[in-house]
PDB file of N, CA and C in Angstrom:
ATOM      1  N   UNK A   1      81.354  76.388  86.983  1.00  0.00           N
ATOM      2  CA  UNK A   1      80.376  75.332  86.974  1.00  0.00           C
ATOM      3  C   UNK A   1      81.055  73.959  86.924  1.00  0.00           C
ATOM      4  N   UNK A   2      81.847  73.681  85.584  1.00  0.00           N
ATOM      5  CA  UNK A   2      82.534  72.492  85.961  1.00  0.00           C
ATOM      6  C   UNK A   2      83.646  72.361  86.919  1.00  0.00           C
ATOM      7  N   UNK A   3      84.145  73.331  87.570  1.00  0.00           N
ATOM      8  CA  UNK A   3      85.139  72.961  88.616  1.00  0.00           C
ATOM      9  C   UNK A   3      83.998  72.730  90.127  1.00  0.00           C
ATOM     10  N   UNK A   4      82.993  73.015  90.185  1.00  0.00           N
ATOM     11  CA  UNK A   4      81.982  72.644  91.162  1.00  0.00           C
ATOM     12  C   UNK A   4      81.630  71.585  90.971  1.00  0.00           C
ATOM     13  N   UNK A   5      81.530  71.128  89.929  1.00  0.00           N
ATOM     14  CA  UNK A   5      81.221  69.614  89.600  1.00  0.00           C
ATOM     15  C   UNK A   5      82.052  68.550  90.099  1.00  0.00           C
ATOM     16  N   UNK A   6      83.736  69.200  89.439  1.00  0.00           N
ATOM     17  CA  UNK A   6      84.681  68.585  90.086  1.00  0.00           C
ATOM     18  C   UNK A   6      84.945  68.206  91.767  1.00  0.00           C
ATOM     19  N   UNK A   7      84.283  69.327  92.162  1.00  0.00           N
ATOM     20  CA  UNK A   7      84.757  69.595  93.514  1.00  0.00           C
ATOM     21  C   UNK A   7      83.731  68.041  94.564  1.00  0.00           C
ATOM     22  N   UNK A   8      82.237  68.393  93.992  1.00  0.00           N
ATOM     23  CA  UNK A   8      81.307  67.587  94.461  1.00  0.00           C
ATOM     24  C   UNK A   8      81.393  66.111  93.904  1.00  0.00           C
ATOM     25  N   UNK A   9      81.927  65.731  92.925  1.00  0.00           N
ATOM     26  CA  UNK A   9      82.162  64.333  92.541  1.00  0.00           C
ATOM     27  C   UNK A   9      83.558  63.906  93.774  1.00  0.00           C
ATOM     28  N   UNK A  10      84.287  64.982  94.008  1.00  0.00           N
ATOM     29  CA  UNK A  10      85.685  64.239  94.563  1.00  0.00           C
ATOM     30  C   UNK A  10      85.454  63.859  96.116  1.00  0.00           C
ATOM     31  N   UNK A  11      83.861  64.886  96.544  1.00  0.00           N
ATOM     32  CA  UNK A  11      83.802  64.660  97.790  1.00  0.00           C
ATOM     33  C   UNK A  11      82.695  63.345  98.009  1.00  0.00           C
ATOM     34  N   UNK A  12      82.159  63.171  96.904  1.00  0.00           N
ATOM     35  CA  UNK A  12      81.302  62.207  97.445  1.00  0.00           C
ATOM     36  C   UNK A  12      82.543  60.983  96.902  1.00  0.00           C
ATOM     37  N   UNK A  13      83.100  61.236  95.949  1.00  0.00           N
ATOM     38  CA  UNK A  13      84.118  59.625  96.001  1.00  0.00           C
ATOM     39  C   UNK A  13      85.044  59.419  96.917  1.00  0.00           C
ATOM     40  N   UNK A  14      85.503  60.477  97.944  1.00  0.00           N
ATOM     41  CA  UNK A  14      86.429  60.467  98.719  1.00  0.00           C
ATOM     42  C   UNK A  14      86.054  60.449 100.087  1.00  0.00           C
ATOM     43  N   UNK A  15      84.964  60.535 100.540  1.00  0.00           N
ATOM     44  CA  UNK A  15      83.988  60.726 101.407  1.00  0.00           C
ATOM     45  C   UNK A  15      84.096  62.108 102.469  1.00  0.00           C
ATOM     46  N   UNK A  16      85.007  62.711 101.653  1.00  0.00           N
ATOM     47  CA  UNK A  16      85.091  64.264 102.092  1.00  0.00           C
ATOM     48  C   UNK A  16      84.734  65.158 102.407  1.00  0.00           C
ATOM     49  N   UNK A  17      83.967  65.819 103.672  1.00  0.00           N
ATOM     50  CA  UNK A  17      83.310  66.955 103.461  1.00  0.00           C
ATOM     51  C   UNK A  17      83.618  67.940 102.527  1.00  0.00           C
ATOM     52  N   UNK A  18      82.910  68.498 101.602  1.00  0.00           N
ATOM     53  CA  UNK A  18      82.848  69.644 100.568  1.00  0.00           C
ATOM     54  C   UNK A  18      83.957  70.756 101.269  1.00  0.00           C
ATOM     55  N   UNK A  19      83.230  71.240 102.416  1.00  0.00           N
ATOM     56  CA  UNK A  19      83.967  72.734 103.082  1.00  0.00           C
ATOM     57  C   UNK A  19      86.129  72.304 103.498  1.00  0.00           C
ATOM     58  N   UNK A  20      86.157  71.069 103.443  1.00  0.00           N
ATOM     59  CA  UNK A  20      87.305  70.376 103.499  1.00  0.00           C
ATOM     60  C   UNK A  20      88.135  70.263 102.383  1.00  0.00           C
ATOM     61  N   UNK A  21      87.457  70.552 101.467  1.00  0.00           N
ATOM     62  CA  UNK A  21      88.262  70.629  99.821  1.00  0.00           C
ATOM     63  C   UNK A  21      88.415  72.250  99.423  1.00  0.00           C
ATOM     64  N   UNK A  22      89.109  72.551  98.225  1.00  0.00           N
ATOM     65  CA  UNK A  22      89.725  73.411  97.795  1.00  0.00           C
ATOM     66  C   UNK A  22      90.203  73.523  96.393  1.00  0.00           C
ATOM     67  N   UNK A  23      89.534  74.281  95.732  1.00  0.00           N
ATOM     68  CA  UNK A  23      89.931  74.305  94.244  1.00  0.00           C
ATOM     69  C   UNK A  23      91.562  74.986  94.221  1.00  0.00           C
ATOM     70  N   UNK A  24      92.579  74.418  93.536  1.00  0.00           N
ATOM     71  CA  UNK A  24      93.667  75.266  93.922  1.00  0.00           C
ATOM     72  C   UNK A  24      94.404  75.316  92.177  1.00  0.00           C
ATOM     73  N   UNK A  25      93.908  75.002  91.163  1.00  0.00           N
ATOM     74  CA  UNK A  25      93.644  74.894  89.834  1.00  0.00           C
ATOM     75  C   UNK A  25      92.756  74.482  88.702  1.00  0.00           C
ATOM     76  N   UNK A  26      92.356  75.578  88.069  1.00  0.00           N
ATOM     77  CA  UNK A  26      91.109  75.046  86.874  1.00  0.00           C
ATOM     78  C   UNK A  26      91.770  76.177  86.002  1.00  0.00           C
ATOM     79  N   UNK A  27      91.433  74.946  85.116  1.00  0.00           N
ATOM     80  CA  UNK A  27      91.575  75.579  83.221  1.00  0.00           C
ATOM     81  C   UNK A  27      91.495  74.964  82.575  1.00  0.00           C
ATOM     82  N   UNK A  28      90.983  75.330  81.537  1.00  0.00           N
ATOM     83  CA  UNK A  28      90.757  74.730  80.207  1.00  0.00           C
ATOM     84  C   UNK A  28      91.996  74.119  78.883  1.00  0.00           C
ATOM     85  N   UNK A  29      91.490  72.665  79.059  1.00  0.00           N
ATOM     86  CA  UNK A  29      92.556  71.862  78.543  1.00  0.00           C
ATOM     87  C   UNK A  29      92.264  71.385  76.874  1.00  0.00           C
ATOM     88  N   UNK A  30      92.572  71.713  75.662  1.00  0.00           N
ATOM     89  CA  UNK A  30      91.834  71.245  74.720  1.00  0.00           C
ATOM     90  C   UNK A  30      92.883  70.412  74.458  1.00  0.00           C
ATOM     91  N   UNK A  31      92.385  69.061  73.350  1.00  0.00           N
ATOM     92  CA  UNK A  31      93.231  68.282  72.782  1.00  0.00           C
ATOM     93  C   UNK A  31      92.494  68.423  71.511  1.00  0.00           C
ATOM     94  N   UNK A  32      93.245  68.395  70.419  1.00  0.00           N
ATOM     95  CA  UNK A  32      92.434  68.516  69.072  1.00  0.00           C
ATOM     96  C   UNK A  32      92.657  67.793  68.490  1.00  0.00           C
ATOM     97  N   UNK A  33      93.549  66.702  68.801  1.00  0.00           N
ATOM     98  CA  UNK A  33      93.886  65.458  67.936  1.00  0.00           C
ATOM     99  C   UNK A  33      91.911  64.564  67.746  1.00  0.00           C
ATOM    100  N   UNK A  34      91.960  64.994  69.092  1.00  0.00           N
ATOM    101  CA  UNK A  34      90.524  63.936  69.095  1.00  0.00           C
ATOM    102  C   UNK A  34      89.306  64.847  69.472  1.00  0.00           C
ATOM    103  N   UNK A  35      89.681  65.884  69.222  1.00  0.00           N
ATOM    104  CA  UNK A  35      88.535  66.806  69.531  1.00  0.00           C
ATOM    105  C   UNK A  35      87.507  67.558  70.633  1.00  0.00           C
ATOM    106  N   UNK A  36      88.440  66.893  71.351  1.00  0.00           N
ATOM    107  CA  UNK A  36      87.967  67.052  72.976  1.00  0.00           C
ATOM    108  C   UNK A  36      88.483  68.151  73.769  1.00  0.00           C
ATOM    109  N   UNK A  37      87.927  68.725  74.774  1.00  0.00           N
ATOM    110  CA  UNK A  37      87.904  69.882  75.565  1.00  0.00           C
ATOM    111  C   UNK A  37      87.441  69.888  76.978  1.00  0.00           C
ATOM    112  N   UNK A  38      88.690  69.736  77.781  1.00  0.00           N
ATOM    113  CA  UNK A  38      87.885  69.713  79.048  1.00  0.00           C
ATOM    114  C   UNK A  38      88.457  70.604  80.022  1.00  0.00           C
ATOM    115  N   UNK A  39      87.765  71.258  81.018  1.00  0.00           N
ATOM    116  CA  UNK A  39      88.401  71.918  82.483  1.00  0.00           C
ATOM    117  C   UNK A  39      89.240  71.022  83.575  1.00  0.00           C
ATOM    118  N   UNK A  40      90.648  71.351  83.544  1.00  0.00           N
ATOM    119  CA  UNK A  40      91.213  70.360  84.526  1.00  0.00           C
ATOM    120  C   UNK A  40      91.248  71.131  85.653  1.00  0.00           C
ATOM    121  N   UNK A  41      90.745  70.063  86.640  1.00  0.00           N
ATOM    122  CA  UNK A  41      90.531  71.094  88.026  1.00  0.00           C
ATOM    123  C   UNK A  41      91.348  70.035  88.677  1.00  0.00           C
ATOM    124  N   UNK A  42      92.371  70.917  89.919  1.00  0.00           N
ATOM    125  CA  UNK A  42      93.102  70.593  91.013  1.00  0.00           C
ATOM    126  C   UNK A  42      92.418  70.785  92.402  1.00  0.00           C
ATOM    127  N   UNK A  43      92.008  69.751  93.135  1.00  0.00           N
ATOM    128  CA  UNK A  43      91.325  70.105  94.356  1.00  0.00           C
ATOM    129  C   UNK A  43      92.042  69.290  95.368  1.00  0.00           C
ATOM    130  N   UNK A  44      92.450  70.050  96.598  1.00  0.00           N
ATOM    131  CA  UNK A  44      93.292  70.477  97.443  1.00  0.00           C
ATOM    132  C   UNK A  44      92.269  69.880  98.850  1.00  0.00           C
ATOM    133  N   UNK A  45      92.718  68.379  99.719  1.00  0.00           N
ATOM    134  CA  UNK A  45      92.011  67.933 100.760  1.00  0.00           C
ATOM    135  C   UNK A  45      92.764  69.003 101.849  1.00  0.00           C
ATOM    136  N   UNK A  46      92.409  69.932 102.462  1.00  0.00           N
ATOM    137  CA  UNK A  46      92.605  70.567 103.299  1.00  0.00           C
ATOM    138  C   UNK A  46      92.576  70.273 104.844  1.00  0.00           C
ATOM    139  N   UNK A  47      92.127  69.267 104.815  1.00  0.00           N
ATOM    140  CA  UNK A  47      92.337  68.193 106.457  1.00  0.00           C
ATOM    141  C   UNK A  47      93.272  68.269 106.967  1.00  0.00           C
ATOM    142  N   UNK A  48      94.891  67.855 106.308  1.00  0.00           N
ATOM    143  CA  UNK A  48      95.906  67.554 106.999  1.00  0.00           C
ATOM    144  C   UNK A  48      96.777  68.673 106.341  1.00  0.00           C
ATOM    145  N   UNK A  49      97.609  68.561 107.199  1.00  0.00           N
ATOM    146  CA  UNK A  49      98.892  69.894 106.976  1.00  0.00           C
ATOM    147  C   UNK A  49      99.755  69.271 105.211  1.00  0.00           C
ATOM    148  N   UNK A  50      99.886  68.036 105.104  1.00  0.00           N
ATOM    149  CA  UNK A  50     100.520  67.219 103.678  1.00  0.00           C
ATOM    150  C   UNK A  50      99.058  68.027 102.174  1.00  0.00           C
ATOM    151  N   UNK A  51      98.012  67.624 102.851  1.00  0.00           N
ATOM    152  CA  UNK A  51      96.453  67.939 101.606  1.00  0.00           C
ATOM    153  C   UNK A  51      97.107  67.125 100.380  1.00  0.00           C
ATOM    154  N   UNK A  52      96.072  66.187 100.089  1.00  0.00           N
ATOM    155  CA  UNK A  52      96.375  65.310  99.267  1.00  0.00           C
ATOM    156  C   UNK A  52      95.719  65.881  98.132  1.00  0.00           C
ATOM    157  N   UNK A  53      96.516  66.110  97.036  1.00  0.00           N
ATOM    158  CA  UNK A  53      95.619  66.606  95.700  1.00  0.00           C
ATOM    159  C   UNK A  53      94.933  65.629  94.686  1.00  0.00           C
ATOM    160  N   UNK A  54      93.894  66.232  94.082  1.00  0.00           N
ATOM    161  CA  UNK A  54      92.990  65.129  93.369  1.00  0.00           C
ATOM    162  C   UNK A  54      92.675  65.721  92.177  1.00  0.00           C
ATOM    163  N   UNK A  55      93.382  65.214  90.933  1.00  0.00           N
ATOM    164  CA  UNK A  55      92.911  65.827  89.893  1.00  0.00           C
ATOM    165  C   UNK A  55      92.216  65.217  88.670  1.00  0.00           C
ATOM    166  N   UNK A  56      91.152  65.820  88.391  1.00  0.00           N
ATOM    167  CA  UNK A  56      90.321  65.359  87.043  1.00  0.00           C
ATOM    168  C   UNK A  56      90.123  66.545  86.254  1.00  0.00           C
ATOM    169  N   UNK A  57      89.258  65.925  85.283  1.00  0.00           N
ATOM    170  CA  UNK A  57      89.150  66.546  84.147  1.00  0.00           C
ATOM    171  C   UNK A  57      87.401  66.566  83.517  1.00  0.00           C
ATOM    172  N   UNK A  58      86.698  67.557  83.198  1.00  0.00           N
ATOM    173  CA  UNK A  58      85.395  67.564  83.576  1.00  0.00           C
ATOM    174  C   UNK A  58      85.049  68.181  81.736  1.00  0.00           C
ATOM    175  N   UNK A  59      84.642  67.160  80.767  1.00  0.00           N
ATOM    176  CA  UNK A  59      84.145  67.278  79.869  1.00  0.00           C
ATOM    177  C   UNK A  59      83.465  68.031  79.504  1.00  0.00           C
ATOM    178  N   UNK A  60      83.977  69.567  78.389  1.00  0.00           N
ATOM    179  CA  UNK A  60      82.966  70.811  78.278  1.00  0.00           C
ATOM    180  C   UNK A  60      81.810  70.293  77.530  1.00  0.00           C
ATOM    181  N   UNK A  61      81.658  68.998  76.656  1.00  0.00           N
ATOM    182  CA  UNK A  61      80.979  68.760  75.983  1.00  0.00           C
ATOM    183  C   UNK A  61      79.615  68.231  76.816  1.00  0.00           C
ATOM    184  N   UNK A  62      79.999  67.029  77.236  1.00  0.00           N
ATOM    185  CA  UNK A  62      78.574  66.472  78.424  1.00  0.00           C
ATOM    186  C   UNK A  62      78.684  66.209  79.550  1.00  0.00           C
ATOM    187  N   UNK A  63      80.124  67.048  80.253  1.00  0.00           N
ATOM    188  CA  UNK A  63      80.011  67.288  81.755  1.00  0.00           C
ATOM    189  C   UNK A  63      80.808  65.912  82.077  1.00  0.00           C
ATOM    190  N   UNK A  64      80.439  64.848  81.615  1.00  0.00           N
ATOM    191  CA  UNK A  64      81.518  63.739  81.967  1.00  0.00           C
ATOM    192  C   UNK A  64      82.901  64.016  82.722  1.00  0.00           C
ATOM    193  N   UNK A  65      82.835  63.044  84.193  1.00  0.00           N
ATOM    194  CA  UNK A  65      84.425  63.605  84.550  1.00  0.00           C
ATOM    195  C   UNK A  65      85.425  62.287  84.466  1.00  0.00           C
ATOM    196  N   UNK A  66      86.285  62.852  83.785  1.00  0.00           N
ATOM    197  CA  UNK A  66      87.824  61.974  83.823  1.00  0.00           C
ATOM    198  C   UNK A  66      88.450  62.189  84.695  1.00  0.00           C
ATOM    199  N   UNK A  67      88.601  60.664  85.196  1.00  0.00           N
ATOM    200  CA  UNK A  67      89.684  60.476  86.609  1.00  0.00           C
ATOM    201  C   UNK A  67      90.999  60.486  86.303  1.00  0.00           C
ATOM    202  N   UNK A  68      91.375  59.733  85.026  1.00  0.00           N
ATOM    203  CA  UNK A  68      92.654  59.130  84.380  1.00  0.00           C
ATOM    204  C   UNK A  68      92.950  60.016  83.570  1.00  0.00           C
ATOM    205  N   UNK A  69      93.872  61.055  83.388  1.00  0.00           N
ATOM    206  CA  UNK A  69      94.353  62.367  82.632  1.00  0.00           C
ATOM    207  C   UNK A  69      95.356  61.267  81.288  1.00  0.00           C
ATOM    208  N   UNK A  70      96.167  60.570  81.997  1.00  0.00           N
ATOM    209  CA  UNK A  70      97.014  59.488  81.201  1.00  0.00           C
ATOM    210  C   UNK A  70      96.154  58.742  79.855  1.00  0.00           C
ATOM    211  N   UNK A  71      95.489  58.620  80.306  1.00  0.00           N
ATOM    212  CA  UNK A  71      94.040  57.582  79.414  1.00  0.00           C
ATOM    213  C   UNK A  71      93.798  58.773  78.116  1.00  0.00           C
ATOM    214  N   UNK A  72      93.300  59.453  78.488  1.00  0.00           N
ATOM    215  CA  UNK A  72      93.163  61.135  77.912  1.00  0.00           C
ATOM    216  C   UNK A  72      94.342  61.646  76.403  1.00  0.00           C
ATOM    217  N   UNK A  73      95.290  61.594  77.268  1.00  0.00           N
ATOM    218  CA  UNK A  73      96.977  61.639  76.831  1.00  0.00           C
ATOM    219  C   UNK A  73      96.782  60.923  76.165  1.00  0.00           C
ATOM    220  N   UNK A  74      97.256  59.676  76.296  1.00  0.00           N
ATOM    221  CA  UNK A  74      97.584  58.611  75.029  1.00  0.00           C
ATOM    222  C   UNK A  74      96.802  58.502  74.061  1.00  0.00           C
ATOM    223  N   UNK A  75      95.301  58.701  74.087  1.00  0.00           N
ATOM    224  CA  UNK A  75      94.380  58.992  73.016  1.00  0.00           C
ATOM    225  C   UNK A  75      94.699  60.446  72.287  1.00  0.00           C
ATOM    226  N   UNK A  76      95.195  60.994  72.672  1.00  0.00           N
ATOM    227  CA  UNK A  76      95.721  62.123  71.606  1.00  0.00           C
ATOM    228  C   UNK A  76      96.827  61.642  71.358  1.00  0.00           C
ATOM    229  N   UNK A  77      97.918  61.425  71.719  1.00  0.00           N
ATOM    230  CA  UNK A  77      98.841  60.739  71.313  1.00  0.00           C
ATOM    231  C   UNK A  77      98.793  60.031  70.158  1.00  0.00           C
ATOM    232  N   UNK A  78      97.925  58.967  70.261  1.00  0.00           N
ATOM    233  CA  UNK A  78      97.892  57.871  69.194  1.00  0.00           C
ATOM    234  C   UNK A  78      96.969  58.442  67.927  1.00  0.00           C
ATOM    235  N   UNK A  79      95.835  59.625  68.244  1.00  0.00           N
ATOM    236  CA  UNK A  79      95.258  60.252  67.276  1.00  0.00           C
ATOM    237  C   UNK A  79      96.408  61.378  66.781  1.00  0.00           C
ATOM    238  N   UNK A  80      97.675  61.533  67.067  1.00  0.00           N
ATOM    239  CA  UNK A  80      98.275  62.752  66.764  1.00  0.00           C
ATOM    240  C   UNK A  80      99.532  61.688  65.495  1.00  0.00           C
ATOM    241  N   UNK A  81      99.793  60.517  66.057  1.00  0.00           N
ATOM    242  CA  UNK A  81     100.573  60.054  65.738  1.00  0.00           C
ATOM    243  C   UNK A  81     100.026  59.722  64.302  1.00  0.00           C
ATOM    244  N   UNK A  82      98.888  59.119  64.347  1.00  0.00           N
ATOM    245  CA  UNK A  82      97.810  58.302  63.317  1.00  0.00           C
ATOM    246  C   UNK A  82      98.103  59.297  62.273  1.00  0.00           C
ATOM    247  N   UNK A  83      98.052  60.773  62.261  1.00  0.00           N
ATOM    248  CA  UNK A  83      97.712  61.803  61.323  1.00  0.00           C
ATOM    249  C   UNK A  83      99.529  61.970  61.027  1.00  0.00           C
ATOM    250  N   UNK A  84     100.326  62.379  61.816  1.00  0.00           N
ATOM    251  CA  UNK A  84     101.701  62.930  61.412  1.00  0.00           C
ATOM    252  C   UNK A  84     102.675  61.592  61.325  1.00  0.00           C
ATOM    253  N   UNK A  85     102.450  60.396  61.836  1.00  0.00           N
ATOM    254  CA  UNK A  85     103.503  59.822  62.345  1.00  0.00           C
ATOM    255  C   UNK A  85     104.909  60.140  63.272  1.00  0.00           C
ATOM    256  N   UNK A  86     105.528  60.261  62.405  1.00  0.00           N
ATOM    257  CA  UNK A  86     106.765  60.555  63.049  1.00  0.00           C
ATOM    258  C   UNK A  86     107.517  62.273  62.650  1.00  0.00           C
ATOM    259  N   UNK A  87     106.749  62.718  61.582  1.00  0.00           N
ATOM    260  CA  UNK A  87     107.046  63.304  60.700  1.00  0.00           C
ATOM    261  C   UNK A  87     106.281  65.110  61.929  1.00  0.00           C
ATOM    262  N   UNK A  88     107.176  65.759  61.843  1.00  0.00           N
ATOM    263  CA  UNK A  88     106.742  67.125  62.896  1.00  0.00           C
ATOM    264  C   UNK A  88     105.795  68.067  62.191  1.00  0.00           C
ATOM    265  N   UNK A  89     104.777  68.586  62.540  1.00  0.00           N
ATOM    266  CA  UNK A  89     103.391  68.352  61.959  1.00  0.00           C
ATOM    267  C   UNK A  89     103.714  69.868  60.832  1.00  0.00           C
ATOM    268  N   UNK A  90     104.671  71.066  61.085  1.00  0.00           N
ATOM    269  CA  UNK A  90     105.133  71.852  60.449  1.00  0.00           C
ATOM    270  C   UNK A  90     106.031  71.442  59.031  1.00  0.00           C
ATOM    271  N   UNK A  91     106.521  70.371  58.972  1.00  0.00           N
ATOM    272  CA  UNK A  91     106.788  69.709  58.064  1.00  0.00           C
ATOM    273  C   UNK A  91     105.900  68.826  57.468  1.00  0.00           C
ATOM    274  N   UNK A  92     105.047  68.341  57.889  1.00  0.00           N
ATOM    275  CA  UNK A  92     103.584  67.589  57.528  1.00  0.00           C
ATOM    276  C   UNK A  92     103.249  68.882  56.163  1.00  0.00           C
ATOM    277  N   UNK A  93     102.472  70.082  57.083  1.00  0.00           N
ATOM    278  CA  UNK A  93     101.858  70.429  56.273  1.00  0.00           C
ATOM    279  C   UNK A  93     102.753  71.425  55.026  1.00  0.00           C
ATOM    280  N   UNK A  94     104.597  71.152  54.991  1.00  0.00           N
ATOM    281  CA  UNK A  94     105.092  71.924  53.941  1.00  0.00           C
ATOM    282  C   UNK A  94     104.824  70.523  53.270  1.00  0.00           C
ATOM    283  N   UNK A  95     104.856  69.465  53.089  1.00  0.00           N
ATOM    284  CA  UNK A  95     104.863  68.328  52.358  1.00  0.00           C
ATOM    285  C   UNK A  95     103.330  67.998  51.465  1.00  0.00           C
ATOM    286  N   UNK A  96     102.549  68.390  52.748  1.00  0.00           N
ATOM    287  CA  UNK A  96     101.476  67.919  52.017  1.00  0.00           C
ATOM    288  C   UNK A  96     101.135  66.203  52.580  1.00  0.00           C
ATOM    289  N   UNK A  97     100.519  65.593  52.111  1.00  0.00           N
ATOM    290  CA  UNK A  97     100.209  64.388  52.812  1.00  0.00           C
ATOM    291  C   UNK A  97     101.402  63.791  52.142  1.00  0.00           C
ATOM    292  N   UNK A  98     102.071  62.923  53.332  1.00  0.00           N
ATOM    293  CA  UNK A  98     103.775  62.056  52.735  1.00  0.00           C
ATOM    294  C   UNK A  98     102.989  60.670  52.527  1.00  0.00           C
ATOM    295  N   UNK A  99     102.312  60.482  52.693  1.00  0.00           N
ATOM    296  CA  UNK A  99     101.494  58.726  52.682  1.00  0.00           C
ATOM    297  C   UNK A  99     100.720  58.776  51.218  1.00  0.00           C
ATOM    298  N   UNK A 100     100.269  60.326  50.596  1.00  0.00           N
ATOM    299  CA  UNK A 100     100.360  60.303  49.268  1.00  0.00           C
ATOM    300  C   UNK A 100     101.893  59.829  48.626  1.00  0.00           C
ATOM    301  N   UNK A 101     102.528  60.846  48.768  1.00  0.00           N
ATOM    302  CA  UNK A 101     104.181  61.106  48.364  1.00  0.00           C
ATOM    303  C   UNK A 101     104.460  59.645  48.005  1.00  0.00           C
ATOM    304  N   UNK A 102     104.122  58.871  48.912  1.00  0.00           N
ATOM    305  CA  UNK A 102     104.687  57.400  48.688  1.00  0.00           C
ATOM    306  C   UNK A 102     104.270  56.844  48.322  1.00  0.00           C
ATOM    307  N   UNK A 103     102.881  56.365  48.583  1.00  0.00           N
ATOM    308  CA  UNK A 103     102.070  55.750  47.347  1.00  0.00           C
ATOM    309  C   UNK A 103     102.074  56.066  46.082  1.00  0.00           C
ATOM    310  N   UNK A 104     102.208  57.445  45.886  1.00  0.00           N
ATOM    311  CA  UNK A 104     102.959  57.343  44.220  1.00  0.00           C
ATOM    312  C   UNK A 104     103.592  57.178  43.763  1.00  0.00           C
ATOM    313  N   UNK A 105     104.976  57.088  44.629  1.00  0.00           N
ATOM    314  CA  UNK A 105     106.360  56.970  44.226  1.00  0.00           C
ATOM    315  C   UNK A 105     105.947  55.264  43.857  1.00  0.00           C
ATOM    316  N   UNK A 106     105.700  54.982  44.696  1.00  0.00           N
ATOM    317  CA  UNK A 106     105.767  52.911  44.944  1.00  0.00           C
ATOM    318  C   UNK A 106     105.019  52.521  43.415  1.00  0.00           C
ATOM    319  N   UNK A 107     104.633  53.432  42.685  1.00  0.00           N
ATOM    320  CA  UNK A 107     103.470  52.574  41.454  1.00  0.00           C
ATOM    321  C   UNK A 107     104.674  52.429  40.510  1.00  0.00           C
TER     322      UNK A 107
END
């Protein structure tokens, strides 16, 4: 369902006939920093012998499609960073929260 979605958003933004495209990857992408879950579909312009690929990302939650995968990325990124910093998240949780650790030390 959402890689059909994908398929029909890329042809009407690309002005593509439908039967001219080609799903040639879908799966399910979660990010849990920010809670989000979407199907990234790869669709394949089948016109020319090169087929230019077009990939988005189609929101399991309200179908919404993402053009910008990067945009996506860095918002987990910066929600992954926000929670661990620098600190590798397997060591996070032998520590326990370190932003406690230090605020107590500092009193």
């Amino acid at each position: 369902m959402e890689a059909q979605k994908a398929l029909l958003y890329i042809s009407e933004r690309e002005h593509i006939p439908i039967e001219s495209l080609l799903i040639i990857n879908d799966f399910e992408r979660g990010y849990p920093f920010t809670g989000r879950s979407f199907r990234a579909v790869t669709i394949l312009d089948i016109r020319t012998e090169d087929g230019q690929e077009f990939n988005v990302l189609v929101d399991l939650a309200d179908g919404h499609i993402e053009e910008d995968v990067n945009v996506v990325e860095a918002t987990e990124k910066a929600a992954y960073e926000a929670k661990f910093g620098k600190i590798h998240p397997t060591l996070f949780s032998r520590l326990g929260d370190p932003h406690a650790i230090y605020n107590a030390s500092s009193r």
